[in-house]
Structures are given as structure tokens and as C-alpha cells.
C-alpha atoms as a PDB file:
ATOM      1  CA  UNK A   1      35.782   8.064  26.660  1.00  0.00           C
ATOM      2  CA  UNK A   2      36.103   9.619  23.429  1.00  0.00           C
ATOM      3  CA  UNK A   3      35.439   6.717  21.298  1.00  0.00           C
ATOM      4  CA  UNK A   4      32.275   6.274  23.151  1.00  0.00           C
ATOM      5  CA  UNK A   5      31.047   9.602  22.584  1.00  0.00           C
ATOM      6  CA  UNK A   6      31.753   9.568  19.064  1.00  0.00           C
ATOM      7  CA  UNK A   7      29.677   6.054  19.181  1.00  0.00           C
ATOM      8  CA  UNK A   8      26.513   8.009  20.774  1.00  0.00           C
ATOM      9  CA  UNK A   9      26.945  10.818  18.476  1.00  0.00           C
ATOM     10  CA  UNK A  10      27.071   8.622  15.348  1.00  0.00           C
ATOM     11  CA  UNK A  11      24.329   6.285  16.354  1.00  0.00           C
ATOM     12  CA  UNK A  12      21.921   9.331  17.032  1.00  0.00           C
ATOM     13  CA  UNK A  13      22.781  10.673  13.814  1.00  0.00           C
ATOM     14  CA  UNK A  14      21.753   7.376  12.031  1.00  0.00           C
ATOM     15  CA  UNK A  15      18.706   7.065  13.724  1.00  0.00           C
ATOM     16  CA  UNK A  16      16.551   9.831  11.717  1.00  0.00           C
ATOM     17  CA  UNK A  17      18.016   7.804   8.195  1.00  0.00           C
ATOM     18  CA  UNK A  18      17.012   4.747   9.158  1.00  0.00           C
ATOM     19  CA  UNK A  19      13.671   5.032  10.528  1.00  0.00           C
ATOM     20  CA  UNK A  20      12.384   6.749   7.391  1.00  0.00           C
ATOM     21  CA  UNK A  21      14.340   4.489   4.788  1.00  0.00           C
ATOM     22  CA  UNK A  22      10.653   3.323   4.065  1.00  0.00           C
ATOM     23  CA  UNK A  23       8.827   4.066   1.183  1.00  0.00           C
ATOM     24  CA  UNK A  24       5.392   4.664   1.567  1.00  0.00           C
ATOM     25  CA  UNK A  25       2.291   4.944  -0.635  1.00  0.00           C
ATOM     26  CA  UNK A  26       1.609   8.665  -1.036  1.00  0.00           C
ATOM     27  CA  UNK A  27      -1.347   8.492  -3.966  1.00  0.00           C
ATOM     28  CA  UNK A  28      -2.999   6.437  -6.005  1.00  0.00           C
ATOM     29  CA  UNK A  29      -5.647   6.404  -9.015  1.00  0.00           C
ATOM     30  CA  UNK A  30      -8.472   5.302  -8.326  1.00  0.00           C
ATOM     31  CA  UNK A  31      -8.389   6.487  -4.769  1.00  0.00           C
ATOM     32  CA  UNK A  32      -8.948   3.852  -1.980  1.00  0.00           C
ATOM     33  CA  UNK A  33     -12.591   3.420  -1.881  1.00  0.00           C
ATOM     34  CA  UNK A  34     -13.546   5.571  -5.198  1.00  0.00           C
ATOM     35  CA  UNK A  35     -16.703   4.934  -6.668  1.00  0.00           C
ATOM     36  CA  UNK A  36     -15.285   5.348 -10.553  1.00  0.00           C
ATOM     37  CA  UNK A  37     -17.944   6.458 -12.959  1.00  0.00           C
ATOM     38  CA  UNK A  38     -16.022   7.003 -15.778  1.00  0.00           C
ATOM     39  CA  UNK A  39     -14.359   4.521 -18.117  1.00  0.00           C
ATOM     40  CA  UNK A  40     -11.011   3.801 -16.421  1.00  0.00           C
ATOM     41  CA  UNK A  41      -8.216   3.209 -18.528  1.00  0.00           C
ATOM     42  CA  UNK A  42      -5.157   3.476 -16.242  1.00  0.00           C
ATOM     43  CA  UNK A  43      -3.619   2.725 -12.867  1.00  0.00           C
ATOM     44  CA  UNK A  44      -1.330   5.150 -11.291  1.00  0.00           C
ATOM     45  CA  UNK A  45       0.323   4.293  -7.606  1.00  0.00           C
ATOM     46  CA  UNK A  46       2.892   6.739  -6.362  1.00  0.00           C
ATOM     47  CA  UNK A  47       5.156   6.268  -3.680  1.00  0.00           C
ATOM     48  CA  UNK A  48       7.523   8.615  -1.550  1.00  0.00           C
ATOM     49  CA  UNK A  49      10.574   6.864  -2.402  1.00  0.00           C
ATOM     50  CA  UNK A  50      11.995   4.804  -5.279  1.00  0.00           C
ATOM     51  CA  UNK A  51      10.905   1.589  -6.450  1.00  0.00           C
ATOM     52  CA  UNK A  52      12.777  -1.471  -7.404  1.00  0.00           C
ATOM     53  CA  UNK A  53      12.040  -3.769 -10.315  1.00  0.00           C
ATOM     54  CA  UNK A  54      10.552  -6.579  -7.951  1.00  0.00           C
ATOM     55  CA  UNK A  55       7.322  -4.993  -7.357  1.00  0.00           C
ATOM     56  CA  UNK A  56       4.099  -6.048  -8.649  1.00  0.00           C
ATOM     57  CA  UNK A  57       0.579  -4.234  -9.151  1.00  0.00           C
ATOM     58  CA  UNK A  58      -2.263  -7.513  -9.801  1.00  0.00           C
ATOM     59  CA  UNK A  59      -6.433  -6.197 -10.096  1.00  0.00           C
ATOM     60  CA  UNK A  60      -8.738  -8.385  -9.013  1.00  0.00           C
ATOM     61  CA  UNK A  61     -12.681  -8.882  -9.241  1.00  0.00           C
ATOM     62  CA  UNK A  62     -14.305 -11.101  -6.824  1.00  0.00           C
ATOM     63  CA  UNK A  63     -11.001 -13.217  -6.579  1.00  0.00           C
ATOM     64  CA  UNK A  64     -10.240 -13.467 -10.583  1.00  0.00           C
ATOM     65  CA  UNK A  65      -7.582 -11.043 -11.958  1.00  0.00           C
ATOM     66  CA  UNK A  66      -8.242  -8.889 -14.727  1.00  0.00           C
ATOM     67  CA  UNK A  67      -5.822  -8.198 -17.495  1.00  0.00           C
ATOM     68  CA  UNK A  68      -3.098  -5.499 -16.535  1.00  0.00           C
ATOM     69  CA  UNK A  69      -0.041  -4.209 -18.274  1.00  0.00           C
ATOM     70  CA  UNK A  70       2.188  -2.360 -15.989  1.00  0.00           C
ATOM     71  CA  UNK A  71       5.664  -0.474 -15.915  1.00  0.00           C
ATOM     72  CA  UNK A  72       7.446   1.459 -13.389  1.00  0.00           C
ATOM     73  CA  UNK A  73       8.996   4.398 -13.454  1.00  0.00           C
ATOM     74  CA  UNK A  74      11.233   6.374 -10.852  1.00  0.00           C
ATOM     75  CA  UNK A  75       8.262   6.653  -7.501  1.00  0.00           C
ATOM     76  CA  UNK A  76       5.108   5.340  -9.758  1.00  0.00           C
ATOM     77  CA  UNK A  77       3.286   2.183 -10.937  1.00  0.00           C
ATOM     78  CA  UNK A  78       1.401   2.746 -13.942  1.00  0.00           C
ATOM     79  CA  UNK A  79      -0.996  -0.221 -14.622  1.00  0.00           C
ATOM     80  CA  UNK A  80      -2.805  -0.269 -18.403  1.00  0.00           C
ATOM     81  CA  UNK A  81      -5.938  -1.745 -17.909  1.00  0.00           C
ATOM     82  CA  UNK A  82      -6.466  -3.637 -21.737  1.00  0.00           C
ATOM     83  CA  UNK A  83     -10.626  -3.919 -21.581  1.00  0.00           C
ATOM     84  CA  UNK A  84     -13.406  -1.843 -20.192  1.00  0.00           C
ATOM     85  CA  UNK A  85     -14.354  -2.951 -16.333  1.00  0.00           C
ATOM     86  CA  UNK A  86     -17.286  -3.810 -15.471  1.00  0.00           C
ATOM     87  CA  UNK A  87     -19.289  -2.610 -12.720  1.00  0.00           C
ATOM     88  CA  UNK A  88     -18.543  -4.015  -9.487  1.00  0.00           C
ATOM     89  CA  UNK A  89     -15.779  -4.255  -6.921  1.00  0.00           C
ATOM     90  CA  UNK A  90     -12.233  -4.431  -7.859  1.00  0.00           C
ATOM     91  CA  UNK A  91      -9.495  -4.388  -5.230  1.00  0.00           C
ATOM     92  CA  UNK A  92      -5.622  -3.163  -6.607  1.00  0.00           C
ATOM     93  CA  UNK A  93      -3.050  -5.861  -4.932  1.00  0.00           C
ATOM     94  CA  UNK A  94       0.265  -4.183  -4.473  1.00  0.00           C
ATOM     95  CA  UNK A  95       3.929  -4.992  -3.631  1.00  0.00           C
ATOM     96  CA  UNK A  96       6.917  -2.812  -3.952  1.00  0.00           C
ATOM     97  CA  UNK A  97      10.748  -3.293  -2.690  1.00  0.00           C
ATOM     98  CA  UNK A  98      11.790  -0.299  -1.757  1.00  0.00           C
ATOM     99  CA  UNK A  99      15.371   1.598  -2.378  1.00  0.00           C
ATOM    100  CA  UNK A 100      16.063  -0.122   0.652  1.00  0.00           C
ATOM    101  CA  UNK A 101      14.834  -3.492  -0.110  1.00  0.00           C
ATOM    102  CA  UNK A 102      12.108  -4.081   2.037  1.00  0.00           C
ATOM    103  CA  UNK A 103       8.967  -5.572   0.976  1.00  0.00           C
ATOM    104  CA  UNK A 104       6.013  -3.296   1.619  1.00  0.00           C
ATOM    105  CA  UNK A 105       2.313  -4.252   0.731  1.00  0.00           C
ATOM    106  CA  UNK A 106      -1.428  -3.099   0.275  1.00  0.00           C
ATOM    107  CA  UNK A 107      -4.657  -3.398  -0.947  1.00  0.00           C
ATOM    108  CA  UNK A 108      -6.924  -0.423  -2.801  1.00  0.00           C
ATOM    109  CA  UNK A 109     -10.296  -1.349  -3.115  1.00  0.00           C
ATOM    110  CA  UNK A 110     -12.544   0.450  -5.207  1.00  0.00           C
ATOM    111  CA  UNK A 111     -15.884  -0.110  -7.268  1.00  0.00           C
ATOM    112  CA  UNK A 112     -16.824   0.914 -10.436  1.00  0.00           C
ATOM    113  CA  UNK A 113     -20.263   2.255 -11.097  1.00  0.00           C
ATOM    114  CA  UNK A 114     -20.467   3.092 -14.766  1.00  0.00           C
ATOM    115  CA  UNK A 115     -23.913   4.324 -16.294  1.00  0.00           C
ATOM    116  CA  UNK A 116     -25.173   2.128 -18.905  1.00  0.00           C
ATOM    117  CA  UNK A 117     -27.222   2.345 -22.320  1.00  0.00           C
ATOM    118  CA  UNK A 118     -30.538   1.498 -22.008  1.00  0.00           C
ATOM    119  CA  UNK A 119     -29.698  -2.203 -23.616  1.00  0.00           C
ATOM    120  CA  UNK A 120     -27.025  -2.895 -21.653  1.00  0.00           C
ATOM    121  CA  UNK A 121     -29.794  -1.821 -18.392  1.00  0.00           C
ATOM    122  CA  UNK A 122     -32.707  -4.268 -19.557  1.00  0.00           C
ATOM    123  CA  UNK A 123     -29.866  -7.317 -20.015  1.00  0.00           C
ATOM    124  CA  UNK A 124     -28.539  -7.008 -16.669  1.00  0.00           C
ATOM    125  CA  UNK A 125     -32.009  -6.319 -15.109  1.00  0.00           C
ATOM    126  CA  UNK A 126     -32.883  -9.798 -16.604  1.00  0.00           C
ATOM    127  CA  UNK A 127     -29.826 -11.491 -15.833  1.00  0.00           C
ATOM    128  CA  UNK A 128     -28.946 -10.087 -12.239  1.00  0.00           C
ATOM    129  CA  UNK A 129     -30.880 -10.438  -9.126  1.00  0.00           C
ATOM    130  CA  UNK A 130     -32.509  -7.288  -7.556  1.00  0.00           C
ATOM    131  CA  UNK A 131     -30.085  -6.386  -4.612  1.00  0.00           C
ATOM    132  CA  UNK A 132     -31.709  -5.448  -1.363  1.00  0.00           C
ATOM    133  CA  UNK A 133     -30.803  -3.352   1.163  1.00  0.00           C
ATOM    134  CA  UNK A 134     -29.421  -5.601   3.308  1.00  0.00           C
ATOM    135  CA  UNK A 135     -26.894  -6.402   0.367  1.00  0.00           C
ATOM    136  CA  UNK A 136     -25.881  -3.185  -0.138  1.00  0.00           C
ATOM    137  CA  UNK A 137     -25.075  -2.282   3.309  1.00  0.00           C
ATOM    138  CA  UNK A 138     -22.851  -5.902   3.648  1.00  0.00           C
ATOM    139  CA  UNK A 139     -20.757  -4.184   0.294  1.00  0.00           C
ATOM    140  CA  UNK A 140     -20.567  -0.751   2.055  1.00  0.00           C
ATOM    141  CA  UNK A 141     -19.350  -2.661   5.342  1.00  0.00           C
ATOM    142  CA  UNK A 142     -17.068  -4.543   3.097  1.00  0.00           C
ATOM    143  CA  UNK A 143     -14.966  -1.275   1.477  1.00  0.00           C
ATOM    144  CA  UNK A 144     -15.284   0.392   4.696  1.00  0.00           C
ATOM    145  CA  UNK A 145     -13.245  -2.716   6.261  1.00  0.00           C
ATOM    146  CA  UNK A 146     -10.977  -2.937   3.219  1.00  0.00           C
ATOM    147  CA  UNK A 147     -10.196   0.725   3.834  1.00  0.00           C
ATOM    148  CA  UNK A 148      -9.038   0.014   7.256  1.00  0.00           C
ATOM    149  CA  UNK A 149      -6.950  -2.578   5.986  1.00  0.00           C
ATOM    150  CA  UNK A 150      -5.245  -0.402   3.458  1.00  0.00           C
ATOM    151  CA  UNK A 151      -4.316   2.152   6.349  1.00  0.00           C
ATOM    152  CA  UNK A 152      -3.174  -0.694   8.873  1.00  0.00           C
ATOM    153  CA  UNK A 153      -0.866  -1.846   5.823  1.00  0.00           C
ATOM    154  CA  UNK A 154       0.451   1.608   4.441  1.00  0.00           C
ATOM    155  CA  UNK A 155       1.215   2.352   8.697  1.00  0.00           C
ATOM    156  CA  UNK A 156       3.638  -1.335   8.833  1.00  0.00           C
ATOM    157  CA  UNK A 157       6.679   0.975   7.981  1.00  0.00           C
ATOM    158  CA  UNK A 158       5.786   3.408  11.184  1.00  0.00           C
ATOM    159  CA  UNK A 159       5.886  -0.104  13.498  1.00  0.00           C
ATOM    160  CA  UNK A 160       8.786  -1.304  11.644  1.00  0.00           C
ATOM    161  CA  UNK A 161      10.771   2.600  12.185  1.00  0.00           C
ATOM    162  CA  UNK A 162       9.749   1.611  16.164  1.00  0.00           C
ATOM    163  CA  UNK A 163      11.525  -1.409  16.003  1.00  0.00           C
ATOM    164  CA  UNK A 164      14.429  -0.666  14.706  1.00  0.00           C
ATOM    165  CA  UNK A 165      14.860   2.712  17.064  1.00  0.00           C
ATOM    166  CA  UNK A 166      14.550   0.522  20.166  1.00  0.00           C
ATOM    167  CA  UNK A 167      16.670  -2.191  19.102  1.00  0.00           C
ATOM    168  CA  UNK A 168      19.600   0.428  17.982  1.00  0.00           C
ATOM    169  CA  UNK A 169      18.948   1.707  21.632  1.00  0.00           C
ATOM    170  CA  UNK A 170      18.788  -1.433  23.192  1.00  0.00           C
ATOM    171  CA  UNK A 171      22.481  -2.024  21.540  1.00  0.00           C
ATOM    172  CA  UNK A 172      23.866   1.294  22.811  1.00  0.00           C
ATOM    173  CA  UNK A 173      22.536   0.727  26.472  1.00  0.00           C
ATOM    174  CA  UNK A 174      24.454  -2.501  26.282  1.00  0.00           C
ATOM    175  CA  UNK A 175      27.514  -0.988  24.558  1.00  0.00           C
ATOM    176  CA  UNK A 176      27.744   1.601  27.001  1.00  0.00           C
ATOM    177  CA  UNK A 177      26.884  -0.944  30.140  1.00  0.00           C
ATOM    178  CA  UNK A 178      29.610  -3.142  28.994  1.00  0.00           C
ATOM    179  CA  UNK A 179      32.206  -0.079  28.330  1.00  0.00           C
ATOM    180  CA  UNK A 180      31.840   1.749  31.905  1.00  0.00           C
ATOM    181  CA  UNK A 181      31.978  -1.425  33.619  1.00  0.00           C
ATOM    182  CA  UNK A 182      35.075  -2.987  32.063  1.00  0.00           C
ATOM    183  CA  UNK A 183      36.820   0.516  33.099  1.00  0.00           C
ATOM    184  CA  UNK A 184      35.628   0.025  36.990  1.00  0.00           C
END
């Protein structure tokens, strides 16, 4: 009887550690669905926990990656960006491994909105179809649904804390099943 008691107690103890062994993404620069209007030189992610030399940090523009130096340090990503973006949407692709060596993922999409010289405004006017309405709200649809997507993928590690709770329960109940009926 004692050994099982010291069983629940230690198992109850673990529980807390394990379900947030997770790390999470607690910032990042540009925000999820920023409209940046200054020049943007550099990508910061943080996360609540450490990060492990395995994870990756990729911008993209309609499906093409951009140019993008990064380094980590102890809970951050730091991304150089080498050339001035141009305006438009730009989604941050992210993957970490945490202390604990899961893989954890998510998107950040944000656009970049940038005023231009007058120049610059005549040479896209000639080169770039007049958006309409319509177009615009399809784009606004289109972060709004990315945003959703970020939160669904920066929540995984709250499922994943769920899952491993009932499965450590799941274990005791049997432990304990098996134990008091091999005494009867």
C-alpha cells in the first residue's frame, strides 16, 4: 500500500512539469497581421522556453522566399532581412524544437504597406492593375484566416498537454486496477 501511494503522489507531482514542457510563441516582430509601414530590417520571434539549434525561420511572398539571415539566441529568432521588401503580403514560416524536443510550428502573416516617392507611384500605377474592392476584401479575408491559423497552431501544445494528462491517468487507473485486484 505504500508503494502505491508513493506512485500516486509522484505521478501527480509530474503532471504540472510535463504538461507545460512546451514552448510557446510569446511575441514576435512584425506582429501577426501588422500592416508594416516602415522599412523593416529585422525579424524577432520570442518564445517562452529555450530553443534548440534545429529550428528554422523561412519568409515568403506569394510562395517565393525572400533572402533571410537568421541566428538564435537563448528564447529568440532573430531573422536579418538583406534587401528592402516590397509591398505586399509576406507570411513568416516557423519551426522550433523545443528544450524538450518537440517540434512546434506556425505561420505570421503580415503585409507591408510602405509609402512611396512619387516615381516609384507613377511606375507601379503603370505596371499594376487597379485593385477593386472586391480584391481587397478577398486579401483582408485572407490575413484574417491566416490569423486563425496562427492561433490554432500556437494552441497544438494546449491539445498535446491534454493528451498526455489523460494518458498518464489512463496508466495509473490501470496500475492501481491491476494492484488492488492482485491483493483480493
Amino acid at each position: 500500500m505504500k508503494k502505491l501511494f508513493f506512485l500516486i503522489i509522484c505521478t501527480l507531482v509530474m503532471i504540472p512539469t510535463i504538461a507545460t514542457a512546451h514552448t510557446q510563441l510569446t511575441s514576435s516582430n512584425p506582429a501577426s497581421g501588422q500592416v508594416v509601414t516602415e522599412e523593416l530590417s529585422e525579424i524577432v520571434l520570442t518564445f517562452a522556453g529555450k530553443i534548440e539549434s534545429l529550428s528554422t525561420m523561412i519568409l515568403k511572398k506569394d510562395g517565393q522566399e525572400k533572402p533571410l539571415n537568421f541566428d538564435l539566441q537563448e528564447k529568440q529568432m532573430n531573422g536579418t532581412i538583406s534587401a528592402p521588401l516590397e509591398n505586399g503580403s509576406y507570411i513568416i514560416e516557423w519551426s522550433i524544437a523545443g528544450e524538450d524536443g518537440h517540434l512546434i510550428t506556425g505561420e505570421i502573416p503580415f503585409t507591408v504597406q510602405m509609402k512611396q516617392n512619387e516615381e516609384q507611384e507613377q511606375k507601379t500605377e503603370e505596371t499594376e492593375p487597379i485593385t477593386t474592392d472586391k480584391e481587397k476584401s478577398k486579401a483582408e479575408n485572407k490575413i484574417k484566416n491566416d490569423n486563425t491559423n496562427v492561433q490554432n497552431n500556437t494552441q497544438s501544445p494546449n491539445s498535446i498537454k491534454t493528451i498526455i494528462s489523460v494518458v498518464i491517468v489512463l496508466i495509473l487507473g490501470i496500475g492501481l486496477f491491476l494492484l488492488f485486484r492482485r491483493k483480493e
